[in-house]
PDB file of N, CA and C in Angstrom:
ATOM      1  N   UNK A   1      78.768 112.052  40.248  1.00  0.00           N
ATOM      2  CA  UNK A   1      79.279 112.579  39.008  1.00  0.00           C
ATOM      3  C   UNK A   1      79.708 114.017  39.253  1.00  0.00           C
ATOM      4  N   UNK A   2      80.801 114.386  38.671  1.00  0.00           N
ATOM      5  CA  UNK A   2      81.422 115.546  38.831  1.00  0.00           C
ATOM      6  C   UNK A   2      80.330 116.882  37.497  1.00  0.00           C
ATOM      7  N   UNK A   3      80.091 117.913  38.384  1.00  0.00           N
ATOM      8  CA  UNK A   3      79.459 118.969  37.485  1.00  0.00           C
ATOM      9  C   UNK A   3      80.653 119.584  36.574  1.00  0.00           C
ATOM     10  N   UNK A   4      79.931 120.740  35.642  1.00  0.00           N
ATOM     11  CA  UNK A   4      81.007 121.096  34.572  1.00  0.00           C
ATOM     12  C   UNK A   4      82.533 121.504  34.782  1.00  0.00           C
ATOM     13  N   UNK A   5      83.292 120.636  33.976  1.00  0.00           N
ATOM     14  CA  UNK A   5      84.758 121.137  34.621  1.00  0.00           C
ATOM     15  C   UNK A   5      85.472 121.627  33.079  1.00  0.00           C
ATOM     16  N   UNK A   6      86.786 122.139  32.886  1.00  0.00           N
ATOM     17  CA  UNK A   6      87.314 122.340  31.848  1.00  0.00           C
ATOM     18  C   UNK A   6      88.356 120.762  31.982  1.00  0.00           C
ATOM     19  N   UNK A   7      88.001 120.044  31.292  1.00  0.00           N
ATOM     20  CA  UNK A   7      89.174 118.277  31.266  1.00  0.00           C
ATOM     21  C   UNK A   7      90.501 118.812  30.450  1.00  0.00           C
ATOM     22  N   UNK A   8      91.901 118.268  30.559  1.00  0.00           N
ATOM     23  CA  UNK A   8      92.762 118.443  29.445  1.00  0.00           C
ATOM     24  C   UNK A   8      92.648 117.148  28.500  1.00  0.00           C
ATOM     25  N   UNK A   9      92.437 116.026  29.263  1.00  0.00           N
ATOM     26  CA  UNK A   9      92.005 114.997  28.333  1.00  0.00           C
ATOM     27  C   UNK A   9      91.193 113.666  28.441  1.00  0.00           C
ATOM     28  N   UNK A  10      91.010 113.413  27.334  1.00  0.00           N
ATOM     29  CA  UNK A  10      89.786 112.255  27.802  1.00  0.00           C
ATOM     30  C   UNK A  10      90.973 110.652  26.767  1.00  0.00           C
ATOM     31  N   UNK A  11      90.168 110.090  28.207  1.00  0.00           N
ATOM     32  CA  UNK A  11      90.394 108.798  27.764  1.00  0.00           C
ATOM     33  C   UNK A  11      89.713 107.518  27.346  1.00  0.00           C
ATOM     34  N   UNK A  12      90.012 106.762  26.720  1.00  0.00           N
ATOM     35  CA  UNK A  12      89.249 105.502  25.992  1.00  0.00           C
ATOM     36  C   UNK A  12      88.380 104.909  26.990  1.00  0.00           C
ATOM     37  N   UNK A  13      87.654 104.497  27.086  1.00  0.00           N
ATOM     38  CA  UNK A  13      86.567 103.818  28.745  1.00  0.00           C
ATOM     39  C   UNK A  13      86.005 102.310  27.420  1.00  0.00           C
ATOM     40  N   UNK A  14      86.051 101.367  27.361  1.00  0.00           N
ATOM     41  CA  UNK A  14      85.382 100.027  27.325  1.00  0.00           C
ATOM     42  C   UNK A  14      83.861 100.345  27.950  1.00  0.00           C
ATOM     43  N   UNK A  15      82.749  99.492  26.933  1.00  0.00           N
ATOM     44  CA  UNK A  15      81.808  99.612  27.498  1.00  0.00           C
ATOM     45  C   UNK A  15      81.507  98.718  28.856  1.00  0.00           C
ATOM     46  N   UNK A  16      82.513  97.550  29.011  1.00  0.00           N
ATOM     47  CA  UNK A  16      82.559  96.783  30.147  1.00  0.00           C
ATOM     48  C   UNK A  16      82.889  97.934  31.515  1.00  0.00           C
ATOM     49  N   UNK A  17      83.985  99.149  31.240  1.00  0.00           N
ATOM     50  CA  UNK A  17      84.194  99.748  32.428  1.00  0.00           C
ATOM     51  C   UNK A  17      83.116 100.599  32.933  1.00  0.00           C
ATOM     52  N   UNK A  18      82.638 101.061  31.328  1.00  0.00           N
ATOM     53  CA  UNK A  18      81.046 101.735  31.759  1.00  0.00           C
ATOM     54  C   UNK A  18      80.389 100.962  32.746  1.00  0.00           C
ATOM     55  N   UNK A  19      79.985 100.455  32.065  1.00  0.00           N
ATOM     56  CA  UNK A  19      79.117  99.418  32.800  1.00  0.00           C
ATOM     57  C   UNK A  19      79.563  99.157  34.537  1.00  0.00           C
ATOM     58  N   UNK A  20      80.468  98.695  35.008  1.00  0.00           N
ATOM     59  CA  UNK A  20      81.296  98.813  36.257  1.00  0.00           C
ATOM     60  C   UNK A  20      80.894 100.053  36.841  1.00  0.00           C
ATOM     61  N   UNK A  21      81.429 101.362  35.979  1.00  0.00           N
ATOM     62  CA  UNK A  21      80.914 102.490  36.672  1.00  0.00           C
ATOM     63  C   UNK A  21      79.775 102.604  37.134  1.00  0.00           C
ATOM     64  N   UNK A  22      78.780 102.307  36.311  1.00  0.00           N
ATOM     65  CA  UNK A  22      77.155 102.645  36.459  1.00  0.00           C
ATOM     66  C   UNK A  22      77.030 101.668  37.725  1.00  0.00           C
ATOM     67  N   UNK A  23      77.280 100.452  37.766  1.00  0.00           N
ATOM     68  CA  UNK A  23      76.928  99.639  38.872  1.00  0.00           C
ATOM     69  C   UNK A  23      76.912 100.144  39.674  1.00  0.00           C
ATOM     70  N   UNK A  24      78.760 100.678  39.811  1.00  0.00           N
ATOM     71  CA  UNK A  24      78.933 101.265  41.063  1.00  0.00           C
ATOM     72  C   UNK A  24      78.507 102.489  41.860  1.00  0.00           C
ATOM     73  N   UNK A  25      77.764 103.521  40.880  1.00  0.00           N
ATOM     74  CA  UNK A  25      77.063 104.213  41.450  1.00  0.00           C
ATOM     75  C   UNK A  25      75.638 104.201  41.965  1.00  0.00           C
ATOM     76  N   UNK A  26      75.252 102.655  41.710  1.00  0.00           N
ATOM     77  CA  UNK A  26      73.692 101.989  41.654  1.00  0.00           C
ATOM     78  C   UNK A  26      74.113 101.302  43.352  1.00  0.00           C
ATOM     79  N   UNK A  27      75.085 100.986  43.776  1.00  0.00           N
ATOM     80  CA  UNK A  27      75.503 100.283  44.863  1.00  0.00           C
ATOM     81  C   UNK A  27      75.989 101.096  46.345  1.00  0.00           C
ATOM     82  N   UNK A  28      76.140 102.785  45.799  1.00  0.00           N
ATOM     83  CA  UNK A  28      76.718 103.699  47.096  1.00  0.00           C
ATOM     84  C   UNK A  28      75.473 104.702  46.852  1.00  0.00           C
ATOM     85  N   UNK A  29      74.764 104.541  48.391  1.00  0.00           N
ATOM     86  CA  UNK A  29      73.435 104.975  48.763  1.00  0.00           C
ATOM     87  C   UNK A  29      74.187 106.805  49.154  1.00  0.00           C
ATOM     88  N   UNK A  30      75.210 107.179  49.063  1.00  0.00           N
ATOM     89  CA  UNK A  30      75.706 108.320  49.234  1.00  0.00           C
ATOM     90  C   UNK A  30      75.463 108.980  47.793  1.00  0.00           C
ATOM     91  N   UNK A  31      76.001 108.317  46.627  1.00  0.00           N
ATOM     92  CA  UNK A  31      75.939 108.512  45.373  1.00  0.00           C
ATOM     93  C   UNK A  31      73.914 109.427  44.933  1.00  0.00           C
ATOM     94  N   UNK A  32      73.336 108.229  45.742  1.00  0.00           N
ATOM     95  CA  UNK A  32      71.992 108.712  45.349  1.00  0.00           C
ATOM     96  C   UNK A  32      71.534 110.104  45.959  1.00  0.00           C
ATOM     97  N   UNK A  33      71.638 110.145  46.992  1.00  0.00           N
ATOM     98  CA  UNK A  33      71.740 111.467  48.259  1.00  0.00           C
ATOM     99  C   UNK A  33      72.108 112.774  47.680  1.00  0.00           C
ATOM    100  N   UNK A  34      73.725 112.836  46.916  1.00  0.00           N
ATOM    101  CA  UNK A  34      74.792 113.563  46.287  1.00  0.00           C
ATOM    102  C   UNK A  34      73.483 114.140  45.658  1.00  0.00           C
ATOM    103  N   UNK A  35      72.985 114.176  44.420  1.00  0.00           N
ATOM    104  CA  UNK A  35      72.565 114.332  43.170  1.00  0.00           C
ATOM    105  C   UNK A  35      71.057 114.870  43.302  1.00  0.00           C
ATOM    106  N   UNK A  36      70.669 115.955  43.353  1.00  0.00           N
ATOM    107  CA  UNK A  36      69.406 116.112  43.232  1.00  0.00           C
ATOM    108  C   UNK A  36      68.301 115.275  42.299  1.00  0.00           C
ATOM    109  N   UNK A  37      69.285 114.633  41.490  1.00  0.00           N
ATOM    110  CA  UNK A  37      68.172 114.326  40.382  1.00  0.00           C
ATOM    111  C   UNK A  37      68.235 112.831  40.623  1.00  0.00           C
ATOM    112  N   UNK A  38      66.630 112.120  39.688  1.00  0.00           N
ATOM    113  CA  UNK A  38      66.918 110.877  40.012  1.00  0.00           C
ATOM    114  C   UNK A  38      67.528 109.663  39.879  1.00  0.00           C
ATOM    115  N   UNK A  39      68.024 108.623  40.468  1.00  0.00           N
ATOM    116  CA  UNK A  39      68.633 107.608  40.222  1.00  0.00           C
ATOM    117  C   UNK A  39      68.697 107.119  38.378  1.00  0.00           C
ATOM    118  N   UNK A  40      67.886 106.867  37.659  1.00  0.00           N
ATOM    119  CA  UNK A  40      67.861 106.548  36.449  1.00  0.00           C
ATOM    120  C   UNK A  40      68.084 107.781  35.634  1.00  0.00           C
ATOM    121  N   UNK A  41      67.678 109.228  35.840  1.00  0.00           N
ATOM    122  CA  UNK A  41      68.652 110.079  34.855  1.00  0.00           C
ATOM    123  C   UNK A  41      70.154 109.935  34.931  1.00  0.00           C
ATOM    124  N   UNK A  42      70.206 110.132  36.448  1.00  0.00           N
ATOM    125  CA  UNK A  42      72.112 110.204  36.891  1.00  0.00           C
ATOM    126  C   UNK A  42      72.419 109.010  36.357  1.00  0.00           C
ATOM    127  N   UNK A  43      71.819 107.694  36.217  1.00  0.00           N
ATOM    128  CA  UNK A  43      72.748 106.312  35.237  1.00  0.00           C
ATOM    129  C   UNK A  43      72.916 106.828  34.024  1.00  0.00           C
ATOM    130  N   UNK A  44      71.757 107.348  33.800  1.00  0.00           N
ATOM    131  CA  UNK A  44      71.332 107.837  31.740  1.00  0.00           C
ATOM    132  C   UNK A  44      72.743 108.746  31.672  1.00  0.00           C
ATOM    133  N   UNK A  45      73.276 109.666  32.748  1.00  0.00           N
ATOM    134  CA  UNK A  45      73.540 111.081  32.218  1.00  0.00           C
ATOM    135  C   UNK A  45      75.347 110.685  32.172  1.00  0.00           C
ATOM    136  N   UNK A  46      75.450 109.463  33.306  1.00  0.00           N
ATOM    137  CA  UNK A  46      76.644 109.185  32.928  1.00  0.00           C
ATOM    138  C   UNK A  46      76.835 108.366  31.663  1.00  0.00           C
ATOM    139  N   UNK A  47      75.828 107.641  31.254  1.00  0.00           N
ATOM    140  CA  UNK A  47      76.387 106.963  29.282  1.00  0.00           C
ATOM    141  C   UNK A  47      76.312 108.186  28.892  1.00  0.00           C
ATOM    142  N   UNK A  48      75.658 109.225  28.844  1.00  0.00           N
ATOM    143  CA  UNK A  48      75.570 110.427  27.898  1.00  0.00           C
ATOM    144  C   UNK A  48      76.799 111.049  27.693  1.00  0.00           C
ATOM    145  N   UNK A  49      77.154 111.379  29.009  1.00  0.00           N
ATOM    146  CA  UNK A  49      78.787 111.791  28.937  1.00  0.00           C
ATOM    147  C   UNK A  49      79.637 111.028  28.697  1.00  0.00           C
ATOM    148  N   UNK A  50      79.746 109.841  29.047  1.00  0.00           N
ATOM    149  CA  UNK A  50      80.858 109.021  28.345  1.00  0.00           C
ATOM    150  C   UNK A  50      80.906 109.090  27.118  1.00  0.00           C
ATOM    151  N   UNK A  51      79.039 108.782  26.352  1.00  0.00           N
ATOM    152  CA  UNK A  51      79.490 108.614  24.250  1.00  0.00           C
ATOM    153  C   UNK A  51      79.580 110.009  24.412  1.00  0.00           C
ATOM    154  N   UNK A  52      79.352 111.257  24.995  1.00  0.00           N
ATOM    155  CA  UNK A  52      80.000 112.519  24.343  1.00  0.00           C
ATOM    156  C   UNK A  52      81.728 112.826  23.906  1.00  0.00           C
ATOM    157  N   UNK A  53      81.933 112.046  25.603  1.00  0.00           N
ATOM    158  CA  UNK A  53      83.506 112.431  25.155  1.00  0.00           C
ATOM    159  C   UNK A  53      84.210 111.695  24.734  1.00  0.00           C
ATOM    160  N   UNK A  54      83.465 110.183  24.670  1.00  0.00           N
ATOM    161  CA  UNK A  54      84.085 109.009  23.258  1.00  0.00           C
ATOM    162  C   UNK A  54      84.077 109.818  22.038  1.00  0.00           C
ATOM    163  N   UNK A  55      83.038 110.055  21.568  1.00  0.00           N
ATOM    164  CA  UNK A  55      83.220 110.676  20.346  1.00  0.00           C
ATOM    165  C   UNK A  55      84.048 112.115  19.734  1.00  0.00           C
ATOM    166  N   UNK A  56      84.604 112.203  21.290  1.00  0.00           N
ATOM    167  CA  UNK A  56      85.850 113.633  20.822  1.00  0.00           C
ATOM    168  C   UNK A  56      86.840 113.143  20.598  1.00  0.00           C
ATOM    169  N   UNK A  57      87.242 112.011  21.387  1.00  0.00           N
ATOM    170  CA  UNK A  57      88.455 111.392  20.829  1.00  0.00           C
ATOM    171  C   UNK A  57      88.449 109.970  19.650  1.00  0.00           C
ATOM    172  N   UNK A  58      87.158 109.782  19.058  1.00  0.00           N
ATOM    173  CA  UNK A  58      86.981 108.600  18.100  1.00  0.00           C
ATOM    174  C   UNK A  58      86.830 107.674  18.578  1.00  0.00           C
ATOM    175  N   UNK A  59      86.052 107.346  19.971  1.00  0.00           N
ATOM    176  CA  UNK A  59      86.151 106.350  20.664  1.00  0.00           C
ATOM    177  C   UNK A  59      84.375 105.765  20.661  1.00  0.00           C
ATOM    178  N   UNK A  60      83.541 104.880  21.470  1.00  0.00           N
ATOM    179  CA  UNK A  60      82.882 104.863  21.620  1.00  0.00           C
ATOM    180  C   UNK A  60      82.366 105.320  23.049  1.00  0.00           C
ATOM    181  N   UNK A  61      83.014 105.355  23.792  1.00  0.00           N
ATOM    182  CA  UNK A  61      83.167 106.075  25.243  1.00  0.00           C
ATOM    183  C   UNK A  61      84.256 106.669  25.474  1.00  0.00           C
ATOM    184  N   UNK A  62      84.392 107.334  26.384  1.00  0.00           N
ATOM    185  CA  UNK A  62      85.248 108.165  27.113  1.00  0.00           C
ATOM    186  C   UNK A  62      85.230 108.780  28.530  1.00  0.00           C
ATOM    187  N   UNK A  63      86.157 109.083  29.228  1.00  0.00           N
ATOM    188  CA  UNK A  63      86.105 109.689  30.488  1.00  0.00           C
ATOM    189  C   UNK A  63      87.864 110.506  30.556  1.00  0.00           C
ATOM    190  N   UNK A  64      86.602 112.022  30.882  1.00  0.00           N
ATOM    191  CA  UNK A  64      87.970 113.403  31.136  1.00  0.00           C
ATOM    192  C   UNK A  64      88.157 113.135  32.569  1.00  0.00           C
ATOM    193  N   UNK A  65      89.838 113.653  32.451  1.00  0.00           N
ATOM    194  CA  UNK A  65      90.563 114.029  33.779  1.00  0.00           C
ATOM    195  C   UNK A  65      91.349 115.222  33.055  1.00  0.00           C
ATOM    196  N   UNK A  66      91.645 115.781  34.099  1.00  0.00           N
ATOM    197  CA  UNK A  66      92.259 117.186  34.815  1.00  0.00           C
ATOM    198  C   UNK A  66      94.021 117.056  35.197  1.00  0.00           C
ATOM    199  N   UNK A  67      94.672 117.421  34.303  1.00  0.00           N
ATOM    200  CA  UNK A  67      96.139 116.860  34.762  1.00  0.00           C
ATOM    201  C   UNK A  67      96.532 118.235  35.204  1.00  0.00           C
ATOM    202  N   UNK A  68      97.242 117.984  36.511  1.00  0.00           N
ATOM    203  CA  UNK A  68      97.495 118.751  37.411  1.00  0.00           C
ATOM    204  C   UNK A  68      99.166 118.313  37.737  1.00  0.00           C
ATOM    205  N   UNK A  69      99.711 119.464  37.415  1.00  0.00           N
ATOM    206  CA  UNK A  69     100.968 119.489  37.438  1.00  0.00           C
ATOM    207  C   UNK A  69     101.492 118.330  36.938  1.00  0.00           C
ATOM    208  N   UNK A  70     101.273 118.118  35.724  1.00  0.00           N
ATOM    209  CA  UNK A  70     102.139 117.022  34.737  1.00  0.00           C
ATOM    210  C   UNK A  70     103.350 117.529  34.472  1.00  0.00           C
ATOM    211  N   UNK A  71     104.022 116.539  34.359  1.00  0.00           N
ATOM    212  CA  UNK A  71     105.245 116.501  34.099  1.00  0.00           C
ATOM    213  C   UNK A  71     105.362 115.282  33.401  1.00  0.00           C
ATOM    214  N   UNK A  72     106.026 115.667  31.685  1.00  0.00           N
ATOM    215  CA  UNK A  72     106.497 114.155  30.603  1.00  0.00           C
ATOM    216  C   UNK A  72     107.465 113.222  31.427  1.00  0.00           C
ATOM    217  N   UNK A  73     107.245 112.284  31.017  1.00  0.00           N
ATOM    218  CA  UNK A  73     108.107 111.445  31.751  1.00  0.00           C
ATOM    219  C   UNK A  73     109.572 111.338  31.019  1.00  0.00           C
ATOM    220  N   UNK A  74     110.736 110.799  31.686  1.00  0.00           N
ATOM    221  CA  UNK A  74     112.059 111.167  31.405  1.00  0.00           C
ATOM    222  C   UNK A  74     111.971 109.802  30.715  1.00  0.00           C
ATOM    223  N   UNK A  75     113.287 109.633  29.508  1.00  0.00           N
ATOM    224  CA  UNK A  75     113.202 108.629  28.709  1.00  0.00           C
ATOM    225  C   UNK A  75     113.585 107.218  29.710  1.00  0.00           C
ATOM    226  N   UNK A  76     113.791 107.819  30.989  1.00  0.00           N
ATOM    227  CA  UNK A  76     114.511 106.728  31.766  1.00  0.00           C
ATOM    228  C   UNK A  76     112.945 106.546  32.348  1.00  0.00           C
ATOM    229  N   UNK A  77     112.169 106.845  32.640  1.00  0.00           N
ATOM    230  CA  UNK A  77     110.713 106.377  33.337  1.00  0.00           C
ATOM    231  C   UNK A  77     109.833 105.799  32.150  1.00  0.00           C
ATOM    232  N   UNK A  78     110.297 106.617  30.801  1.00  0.00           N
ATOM    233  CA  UNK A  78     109.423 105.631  29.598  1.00  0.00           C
ATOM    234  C   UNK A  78     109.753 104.141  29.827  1.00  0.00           C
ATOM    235  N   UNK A  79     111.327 104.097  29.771  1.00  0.00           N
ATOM    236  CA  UNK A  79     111.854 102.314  29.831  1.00  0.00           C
ATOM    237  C   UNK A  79     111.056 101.784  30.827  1.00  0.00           C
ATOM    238  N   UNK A  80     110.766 102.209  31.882  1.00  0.00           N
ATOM    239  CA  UNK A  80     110.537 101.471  33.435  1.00  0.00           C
ATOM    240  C   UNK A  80     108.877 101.054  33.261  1.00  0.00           C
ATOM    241  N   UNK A  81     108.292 102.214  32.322  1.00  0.00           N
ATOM    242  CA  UNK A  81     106.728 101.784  32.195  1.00  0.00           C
ATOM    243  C   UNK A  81     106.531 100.977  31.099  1.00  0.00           C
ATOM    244  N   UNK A  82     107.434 101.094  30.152  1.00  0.00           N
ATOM    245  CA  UNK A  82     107.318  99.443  28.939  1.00  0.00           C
ATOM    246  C   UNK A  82     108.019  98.506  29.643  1.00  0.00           C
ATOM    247  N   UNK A  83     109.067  98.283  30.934  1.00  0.00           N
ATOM    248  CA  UNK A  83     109.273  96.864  31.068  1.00  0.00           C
ATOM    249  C   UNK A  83     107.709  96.490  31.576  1.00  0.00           C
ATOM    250  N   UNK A  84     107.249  97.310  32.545  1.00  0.00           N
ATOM    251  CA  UNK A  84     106.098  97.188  33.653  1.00  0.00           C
ATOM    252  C   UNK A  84     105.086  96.790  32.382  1.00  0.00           C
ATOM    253  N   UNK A  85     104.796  97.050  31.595  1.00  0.00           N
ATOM    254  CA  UNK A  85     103.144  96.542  30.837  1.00  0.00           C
ATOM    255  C   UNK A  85     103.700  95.525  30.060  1.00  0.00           C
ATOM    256  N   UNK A  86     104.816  95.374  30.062  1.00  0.00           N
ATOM    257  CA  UNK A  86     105.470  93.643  29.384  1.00  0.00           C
ATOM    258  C   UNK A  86     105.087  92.903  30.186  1.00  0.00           C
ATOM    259  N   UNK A  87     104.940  93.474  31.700  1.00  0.00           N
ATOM    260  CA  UNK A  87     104.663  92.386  32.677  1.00  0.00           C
ATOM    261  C   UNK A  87     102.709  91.981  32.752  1.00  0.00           C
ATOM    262  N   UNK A  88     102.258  92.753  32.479  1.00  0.00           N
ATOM    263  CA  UNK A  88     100.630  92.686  32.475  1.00  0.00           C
ATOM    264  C   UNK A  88     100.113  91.645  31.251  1.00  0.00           C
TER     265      UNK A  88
END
């Protein structure tokens, strides 16, 4: 888990992806090593942060990222990402 950062935004997380996450940090013996603290706070501390930053955006979970050199997309890359999720 990443320590305190400033996020620009948080996004919607499913409690199914939670869940995925937590596994996956229950499954990389590096993960446990990383973290001074123990295995069952660091699971606890990631739901904690997720319903924190669910509830900034009205969500029930959440997870911040850091956008780094964004750039809006041109109306010609909007078209290209609605044909692409027509396809999903």
């Amino acid at each position: 888990m990443t320590s305190l950062f400033d996020f620009d935004i948080v996004s919607s997380v499913s409690k199914k992806n939670l869940m995925k996450k937590i596994r996956s940090f229950q499954i990389y013996a590096s993960v446990n090593n990383e973290h001074k603290t123990g295995q069952k706070w660091l699971l606890e501390k990631l739901e904690i942060c997720a319903r924190l930053r669910g509830k900034a955006v009205g969500t029930e979970y959440g997870e911040a990222f850091i956008l780094n050199n964004y750039t809006p997309l041109d109306s010609h890359s909007v078209q290209l990402v609605t044909e692409l999720l027509k396809l999903i």
